[in-house]
N, C-alpha and C. Protein backbone atom coordinates (compact mmCIF):
# COMPACT_ATOMS: atom_id res chain seq x y z
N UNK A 1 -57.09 104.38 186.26
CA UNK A 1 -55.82 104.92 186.70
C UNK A 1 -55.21 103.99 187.75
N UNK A 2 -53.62 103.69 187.65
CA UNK A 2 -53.25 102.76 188.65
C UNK A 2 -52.93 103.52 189.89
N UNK A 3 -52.48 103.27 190.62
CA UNK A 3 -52.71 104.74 191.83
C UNK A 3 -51.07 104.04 192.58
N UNK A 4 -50.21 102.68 192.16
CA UNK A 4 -49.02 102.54 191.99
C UNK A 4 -48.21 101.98 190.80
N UNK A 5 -47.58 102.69 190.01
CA UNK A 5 -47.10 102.43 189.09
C UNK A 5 -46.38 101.18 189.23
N UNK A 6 -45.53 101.57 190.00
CA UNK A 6 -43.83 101.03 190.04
C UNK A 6 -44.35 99.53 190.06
N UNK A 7 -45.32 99.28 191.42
CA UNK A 7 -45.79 97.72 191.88
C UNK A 7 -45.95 97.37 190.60
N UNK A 8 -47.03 97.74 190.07
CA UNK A 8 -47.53 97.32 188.57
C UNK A 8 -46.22 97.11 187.68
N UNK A 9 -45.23 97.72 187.74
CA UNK A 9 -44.10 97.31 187.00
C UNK A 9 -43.63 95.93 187.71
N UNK A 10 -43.52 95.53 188.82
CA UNK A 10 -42.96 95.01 189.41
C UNK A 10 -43.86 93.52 189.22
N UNK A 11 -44.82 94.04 189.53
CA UNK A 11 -45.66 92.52 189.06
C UNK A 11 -46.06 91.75 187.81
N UNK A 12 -45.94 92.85 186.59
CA UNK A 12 -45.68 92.69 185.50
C UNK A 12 -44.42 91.69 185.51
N UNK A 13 -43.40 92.12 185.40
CA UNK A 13 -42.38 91.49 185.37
C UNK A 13 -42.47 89.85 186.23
N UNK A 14 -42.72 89.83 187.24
CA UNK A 14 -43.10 88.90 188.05
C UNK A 14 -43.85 87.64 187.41
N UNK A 15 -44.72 88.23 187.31
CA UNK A 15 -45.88 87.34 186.24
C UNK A 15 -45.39 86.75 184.99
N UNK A 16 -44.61 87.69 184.14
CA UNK A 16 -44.03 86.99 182.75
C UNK A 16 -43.22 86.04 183.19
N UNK A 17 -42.54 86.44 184.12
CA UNK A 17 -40.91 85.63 184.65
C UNK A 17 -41.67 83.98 185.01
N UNK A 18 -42.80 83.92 186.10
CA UNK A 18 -43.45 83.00 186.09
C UNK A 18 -43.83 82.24 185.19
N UNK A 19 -44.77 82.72 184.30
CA UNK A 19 -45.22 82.34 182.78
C UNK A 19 -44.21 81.51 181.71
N UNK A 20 -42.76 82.37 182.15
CA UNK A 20 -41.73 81.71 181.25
C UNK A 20 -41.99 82.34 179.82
N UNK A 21 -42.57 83.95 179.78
CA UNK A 21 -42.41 84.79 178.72
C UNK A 21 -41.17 85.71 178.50
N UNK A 22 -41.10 85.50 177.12
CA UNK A 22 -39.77 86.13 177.06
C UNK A 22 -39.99 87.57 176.78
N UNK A 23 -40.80 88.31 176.60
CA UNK A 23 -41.07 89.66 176.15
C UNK A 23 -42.32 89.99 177.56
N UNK A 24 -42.23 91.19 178.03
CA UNK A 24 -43.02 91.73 178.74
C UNK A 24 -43.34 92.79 178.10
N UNK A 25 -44.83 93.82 177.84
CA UNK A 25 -44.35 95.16 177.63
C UNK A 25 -45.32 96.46 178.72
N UNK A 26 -44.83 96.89 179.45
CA UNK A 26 -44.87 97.75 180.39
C UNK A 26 -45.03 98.95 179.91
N UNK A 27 -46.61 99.76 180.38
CA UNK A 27 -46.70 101.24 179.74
C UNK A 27 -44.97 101.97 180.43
N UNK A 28 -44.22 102.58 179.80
CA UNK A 28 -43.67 103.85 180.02
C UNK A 28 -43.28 105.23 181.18
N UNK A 29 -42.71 104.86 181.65
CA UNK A 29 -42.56 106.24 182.50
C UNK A 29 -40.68 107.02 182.73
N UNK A 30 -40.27 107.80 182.91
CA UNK A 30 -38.84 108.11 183.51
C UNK A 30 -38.71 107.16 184.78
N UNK A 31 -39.06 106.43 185.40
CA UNK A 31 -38.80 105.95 187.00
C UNK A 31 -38.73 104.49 186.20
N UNK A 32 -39.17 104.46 185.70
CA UNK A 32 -39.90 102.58 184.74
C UNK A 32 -38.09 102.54 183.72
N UNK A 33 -38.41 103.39 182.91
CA UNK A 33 -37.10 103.26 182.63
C UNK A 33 -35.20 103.14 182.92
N UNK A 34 -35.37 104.15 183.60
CA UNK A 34 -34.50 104.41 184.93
C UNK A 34 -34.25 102.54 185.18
N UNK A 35 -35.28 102.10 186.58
CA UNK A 35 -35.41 100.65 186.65
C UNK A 35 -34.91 99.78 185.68
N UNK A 36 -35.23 99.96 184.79
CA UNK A 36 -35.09 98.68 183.91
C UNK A 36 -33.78 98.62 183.09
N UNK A 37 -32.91 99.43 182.96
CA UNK A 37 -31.46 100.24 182.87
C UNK A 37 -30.87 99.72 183.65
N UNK A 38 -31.12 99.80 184.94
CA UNK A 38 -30.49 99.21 186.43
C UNK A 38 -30.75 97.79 186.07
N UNK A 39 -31.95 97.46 185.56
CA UNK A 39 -31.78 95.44 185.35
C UNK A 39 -30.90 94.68 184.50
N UNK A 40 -30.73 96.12 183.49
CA UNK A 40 -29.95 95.24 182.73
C UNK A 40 -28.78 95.49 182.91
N UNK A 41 -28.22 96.31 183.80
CA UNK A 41 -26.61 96.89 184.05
C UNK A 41 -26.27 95.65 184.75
N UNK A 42 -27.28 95.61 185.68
CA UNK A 42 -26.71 94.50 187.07
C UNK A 42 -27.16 92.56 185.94
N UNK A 43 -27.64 92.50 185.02
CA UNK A 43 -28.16 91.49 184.33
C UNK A 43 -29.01 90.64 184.79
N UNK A 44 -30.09 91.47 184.74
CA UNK A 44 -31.37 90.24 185.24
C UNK A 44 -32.04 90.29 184.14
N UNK A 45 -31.96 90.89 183.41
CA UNK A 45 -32.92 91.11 181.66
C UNK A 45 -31.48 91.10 181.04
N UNK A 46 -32.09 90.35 179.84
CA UNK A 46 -31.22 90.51 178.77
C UNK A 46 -31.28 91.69 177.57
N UNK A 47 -32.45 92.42 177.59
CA UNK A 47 -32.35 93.78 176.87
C UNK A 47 -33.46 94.20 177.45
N UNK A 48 -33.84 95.12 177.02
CA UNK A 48 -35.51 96.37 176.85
C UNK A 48 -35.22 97.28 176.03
N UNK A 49 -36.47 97.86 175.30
CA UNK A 49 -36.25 99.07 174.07
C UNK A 49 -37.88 99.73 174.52
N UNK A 50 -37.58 100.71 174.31
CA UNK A 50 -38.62 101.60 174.70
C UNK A 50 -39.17 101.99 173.20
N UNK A 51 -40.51 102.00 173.05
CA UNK A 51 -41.11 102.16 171.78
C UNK A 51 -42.28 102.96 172.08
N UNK A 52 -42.42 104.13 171.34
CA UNK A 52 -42.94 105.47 171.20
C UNK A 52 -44.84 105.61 170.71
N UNK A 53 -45.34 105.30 171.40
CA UNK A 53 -46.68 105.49 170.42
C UNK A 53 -47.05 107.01 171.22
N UNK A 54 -48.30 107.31 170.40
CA UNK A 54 -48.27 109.21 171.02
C UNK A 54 -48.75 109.41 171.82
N UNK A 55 -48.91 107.97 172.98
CA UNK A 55 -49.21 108.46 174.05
C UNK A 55 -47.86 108.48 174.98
N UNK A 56 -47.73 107.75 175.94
CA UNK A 56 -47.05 107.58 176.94
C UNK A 56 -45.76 106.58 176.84
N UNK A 57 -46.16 105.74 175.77
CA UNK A 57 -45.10 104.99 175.57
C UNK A 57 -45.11 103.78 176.31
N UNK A 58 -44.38 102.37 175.61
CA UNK A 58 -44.29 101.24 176.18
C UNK A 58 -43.16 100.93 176.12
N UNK A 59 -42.67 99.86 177.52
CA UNK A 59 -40.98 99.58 177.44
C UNK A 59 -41.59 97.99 177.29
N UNK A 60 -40.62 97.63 176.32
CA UNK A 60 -40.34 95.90 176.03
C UNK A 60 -39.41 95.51 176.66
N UNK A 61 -39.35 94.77 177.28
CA UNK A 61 -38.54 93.93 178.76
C UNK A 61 -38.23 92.34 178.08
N UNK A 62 -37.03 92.26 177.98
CA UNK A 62 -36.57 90.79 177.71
C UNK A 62 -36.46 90.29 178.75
N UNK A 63 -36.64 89.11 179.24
CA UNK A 63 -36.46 88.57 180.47
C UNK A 63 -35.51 87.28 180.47
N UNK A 64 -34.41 86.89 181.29
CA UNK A 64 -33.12 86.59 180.82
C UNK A 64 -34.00 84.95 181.89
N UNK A 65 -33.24 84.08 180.92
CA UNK A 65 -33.24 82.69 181.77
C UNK A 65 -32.19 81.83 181.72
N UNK A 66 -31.82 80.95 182.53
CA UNK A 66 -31.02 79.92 182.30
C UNK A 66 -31.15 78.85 181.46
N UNK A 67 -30.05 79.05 180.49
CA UNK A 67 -30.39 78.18 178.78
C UNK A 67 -30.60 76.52 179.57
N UNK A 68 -29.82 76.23 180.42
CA UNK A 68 -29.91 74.72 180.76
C UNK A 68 -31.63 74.31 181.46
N UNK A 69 -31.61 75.48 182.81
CA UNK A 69 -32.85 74.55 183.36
C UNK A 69 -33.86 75.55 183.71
N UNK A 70 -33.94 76.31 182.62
CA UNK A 70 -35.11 77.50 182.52
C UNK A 70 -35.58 78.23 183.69
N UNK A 71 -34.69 78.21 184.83
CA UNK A 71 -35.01 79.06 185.90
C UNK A 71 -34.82 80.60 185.49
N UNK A 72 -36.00 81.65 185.63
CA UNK A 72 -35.41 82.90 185.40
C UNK A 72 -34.48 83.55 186.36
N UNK A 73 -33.79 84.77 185.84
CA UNK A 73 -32.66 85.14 186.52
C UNK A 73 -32.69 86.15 187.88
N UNK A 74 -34.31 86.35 187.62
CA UNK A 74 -35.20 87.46 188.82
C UNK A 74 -35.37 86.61 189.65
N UNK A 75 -35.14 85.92 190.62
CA UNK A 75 -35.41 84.90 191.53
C UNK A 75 -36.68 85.99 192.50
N UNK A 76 -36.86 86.94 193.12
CA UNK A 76 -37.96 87.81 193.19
C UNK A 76 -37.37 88.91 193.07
N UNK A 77 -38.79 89.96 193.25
CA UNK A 77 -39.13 91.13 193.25
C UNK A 77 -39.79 91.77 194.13
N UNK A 78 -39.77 92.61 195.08
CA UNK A 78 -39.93 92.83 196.28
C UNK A 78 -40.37 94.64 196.43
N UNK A 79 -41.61 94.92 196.27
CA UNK A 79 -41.78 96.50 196.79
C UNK A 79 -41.40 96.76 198.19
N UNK A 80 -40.54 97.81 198.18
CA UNK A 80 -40.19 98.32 199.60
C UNK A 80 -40.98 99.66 199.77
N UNK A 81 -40.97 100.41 199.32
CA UNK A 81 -41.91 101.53 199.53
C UNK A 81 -42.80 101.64 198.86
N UNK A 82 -43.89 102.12 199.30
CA UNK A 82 -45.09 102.34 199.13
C UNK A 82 -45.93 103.49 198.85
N UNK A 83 -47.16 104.04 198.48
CA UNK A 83 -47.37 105.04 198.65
C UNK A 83 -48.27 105.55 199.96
N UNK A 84 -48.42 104.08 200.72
CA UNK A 84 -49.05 104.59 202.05
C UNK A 84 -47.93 104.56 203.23
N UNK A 85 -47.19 103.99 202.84
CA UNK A 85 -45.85 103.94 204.10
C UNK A 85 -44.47 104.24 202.85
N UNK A 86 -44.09 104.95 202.63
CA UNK A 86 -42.57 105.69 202.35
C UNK A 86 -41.64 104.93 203.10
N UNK A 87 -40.28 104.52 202.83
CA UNK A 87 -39.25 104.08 202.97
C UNK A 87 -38.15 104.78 202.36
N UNK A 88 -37.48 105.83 203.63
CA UNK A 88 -36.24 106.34 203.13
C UNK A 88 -35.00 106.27 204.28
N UNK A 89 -34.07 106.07 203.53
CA UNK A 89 -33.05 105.82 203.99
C UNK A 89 -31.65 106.47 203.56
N UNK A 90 -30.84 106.83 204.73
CA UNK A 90 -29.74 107.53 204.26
C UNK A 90 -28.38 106.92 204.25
N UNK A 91 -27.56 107.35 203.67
CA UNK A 91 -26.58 106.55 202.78
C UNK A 91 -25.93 105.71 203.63
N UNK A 92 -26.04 106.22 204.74
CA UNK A 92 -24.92 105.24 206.11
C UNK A 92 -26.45 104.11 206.41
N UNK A 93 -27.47 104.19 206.34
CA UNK A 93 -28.21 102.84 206.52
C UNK A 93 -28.60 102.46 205.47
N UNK A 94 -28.22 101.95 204.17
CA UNK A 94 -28.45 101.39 202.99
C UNK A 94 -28.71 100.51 203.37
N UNK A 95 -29.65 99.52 202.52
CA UNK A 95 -30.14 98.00 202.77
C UNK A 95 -29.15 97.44 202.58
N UNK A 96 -28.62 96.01 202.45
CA UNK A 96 -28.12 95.09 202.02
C UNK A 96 -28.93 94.19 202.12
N UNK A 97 -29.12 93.68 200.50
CA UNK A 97 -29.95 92.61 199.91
C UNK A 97 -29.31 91.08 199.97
N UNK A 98 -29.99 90.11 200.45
CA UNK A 98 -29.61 89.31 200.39
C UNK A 98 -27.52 88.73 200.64
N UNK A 99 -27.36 89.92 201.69
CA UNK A 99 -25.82 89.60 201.79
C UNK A 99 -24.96 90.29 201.15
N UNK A 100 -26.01 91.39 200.22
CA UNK A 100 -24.67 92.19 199.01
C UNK A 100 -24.99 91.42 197.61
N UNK A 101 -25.60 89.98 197.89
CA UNK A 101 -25.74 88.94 196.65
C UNK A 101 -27.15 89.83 195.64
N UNK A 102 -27.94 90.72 196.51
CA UNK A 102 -29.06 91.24 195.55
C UNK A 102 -28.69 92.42 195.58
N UNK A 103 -29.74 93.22 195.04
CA UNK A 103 -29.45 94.93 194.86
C UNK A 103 -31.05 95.38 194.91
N UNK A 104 -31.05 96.78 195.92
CA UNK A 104 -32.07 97.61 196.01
C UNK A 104 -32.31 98.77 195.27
N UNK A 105 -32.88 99.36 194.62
CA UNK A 105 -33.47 100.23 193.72
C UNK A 105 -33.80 101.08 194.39
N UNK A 106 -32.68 102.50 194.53
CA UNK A 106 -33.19 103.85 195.51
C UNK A 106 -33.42 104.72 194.37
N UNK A 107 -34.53 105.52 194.61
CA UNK A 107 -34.76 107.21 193.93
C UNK A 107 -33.95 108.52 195.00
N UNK A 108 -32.97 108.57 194.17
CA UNK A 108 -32.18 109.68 195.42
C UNK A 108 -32.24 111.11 194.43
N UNK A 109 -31.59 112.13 194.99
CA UNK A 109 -31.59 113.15 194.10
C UNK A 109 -30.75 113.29 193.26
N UNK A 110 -29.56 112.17 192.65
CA UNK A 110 -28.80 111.85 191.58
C UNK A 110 -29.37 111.04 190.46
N UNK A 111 -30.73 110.34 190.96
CA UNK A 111 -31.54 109.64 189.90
C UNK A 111 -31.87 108.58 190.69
N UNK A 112 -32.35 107.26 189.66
CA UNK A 112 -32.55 105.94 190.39
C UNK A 112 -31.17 105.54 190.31
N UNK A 113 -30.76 104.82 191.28
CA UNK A 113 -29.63 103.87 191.30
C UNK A 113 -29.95 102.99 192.17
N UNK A 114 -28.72 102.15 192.15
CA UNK A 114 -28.69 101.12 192.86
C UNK A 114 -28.37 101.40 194.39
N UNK A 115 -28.29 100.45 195.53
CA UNK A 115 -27.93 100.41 197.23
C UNK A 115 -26.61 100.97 197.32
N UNK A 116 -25.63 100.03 195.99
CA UNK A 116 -24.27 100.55 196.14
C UNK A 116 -24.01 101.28 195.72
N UNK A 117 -24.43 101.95 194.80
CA UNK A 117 -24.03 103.26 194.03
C UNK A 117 -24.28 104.76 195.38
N UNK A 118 -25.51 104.11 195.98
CA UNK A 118 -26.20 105.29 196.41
C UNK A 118 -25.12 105.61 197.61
N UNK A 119 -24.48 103.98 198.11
CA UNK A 119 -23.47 104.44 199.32
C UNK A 119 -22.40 104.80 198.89
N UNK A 120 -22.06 104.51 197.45
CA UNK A 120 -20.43 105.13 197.67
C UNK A 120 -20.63 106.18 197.07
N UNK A 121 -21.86 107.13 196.31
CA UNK A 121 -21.65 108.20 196.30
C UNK A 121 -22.28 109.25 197.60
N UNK A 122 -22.41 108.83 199.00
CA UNK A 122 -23.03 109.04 200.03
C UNK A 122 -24.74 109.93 199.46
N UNK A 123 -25.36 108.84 199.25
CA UNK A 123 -26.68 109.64 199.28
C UNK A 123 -27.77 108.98 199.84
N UNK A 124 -28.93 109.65 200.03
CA UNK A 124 -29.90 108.59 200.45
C UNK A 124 -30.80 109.29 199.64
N UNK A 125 -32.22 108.24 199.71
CA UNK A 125 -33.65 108.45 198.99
C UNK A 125 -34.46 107.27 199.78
N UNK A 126 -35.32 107.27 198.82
CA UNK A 126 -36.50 106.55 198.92
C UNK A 126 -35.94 104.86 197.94
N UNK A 127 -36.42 103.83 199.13
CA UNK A 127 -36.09 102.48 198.88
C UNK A 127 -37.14 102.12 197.70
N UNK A 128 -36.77 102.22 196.52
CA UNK A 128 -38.62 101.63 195.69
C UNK A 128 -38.56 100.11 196.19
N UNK A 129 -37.54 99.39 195.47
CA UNK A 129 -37.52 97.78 195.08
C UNK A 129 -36.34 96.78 195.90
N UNK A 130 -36.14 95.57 195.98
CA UNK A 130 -35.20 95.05 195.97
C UNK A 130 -35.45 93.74 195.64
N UNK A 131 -34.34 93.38 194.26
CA UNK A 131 -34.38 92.48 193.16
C UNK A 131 -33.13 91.28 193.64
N UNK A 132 -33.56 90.22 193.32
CA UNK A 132 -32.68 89.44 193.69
C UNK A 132 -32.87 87.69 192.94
């Protein structure tokens, strides 16, 4: 049993991006998916499809690179909260990533969204990630 999911998502991804793999596939969860929705809205993946076996399910993660000089488009990946130290924050102290240039991954009580979503619909949650 992993005892943090999300990291494990996070390093997954990390690792392929390194590798210079174009397919990742990540067991499944609502929070995993959520995430990876947000990667490809903001375009750091170029797709994912979630595929059904009868357990839990696996998400396939395309991972987007630059056609000229193969740098991937995740420059990092960054856990902000934890399950031994929590990170929450309310909508008037949102992170700003990298200048506004990255985006943080909050669990608020509207769902996962993004830093900016979470401020202009005034909410706060729990900081999972911030991708950049």
């Amino acid at each position: 049993m992993n005892t943090d999911p999300i990291a494990d998502y996070l390093t997954r991804i990390r690792n392929a991006s390194a590798a210079q793999l174009k397919i990742v596939e990540i067991p499944a969860s609502n929070v995993k998916k959520a995430m990876s929705q947000i990667l490809f809205d903001q375009g750091y993946i170029t797709d994912f499809k979630f595929e059904d076996d009868n357990k839990q399910g696996i998400i396939k993660i395309a991972l987007k690179y630059n056609p000229s000089t193969k740098v991937p488009a995740i420059t990092k990946l960054q856990r902000a909260s934890r399950p031994g130290l929590r990170k929450y924050n309310g909508s008037n102290a949102m992170p700003r990533v990298l200048n506004g240039l990255g985006i943080a991954i909050v669990s608020t009580s509207k769902g996962v969204i993004t830093n900016k979503e979470a401020k202009k619909e005034n909410v706060g949650g729990e900081v999972l990630c911030y991708v950049y």
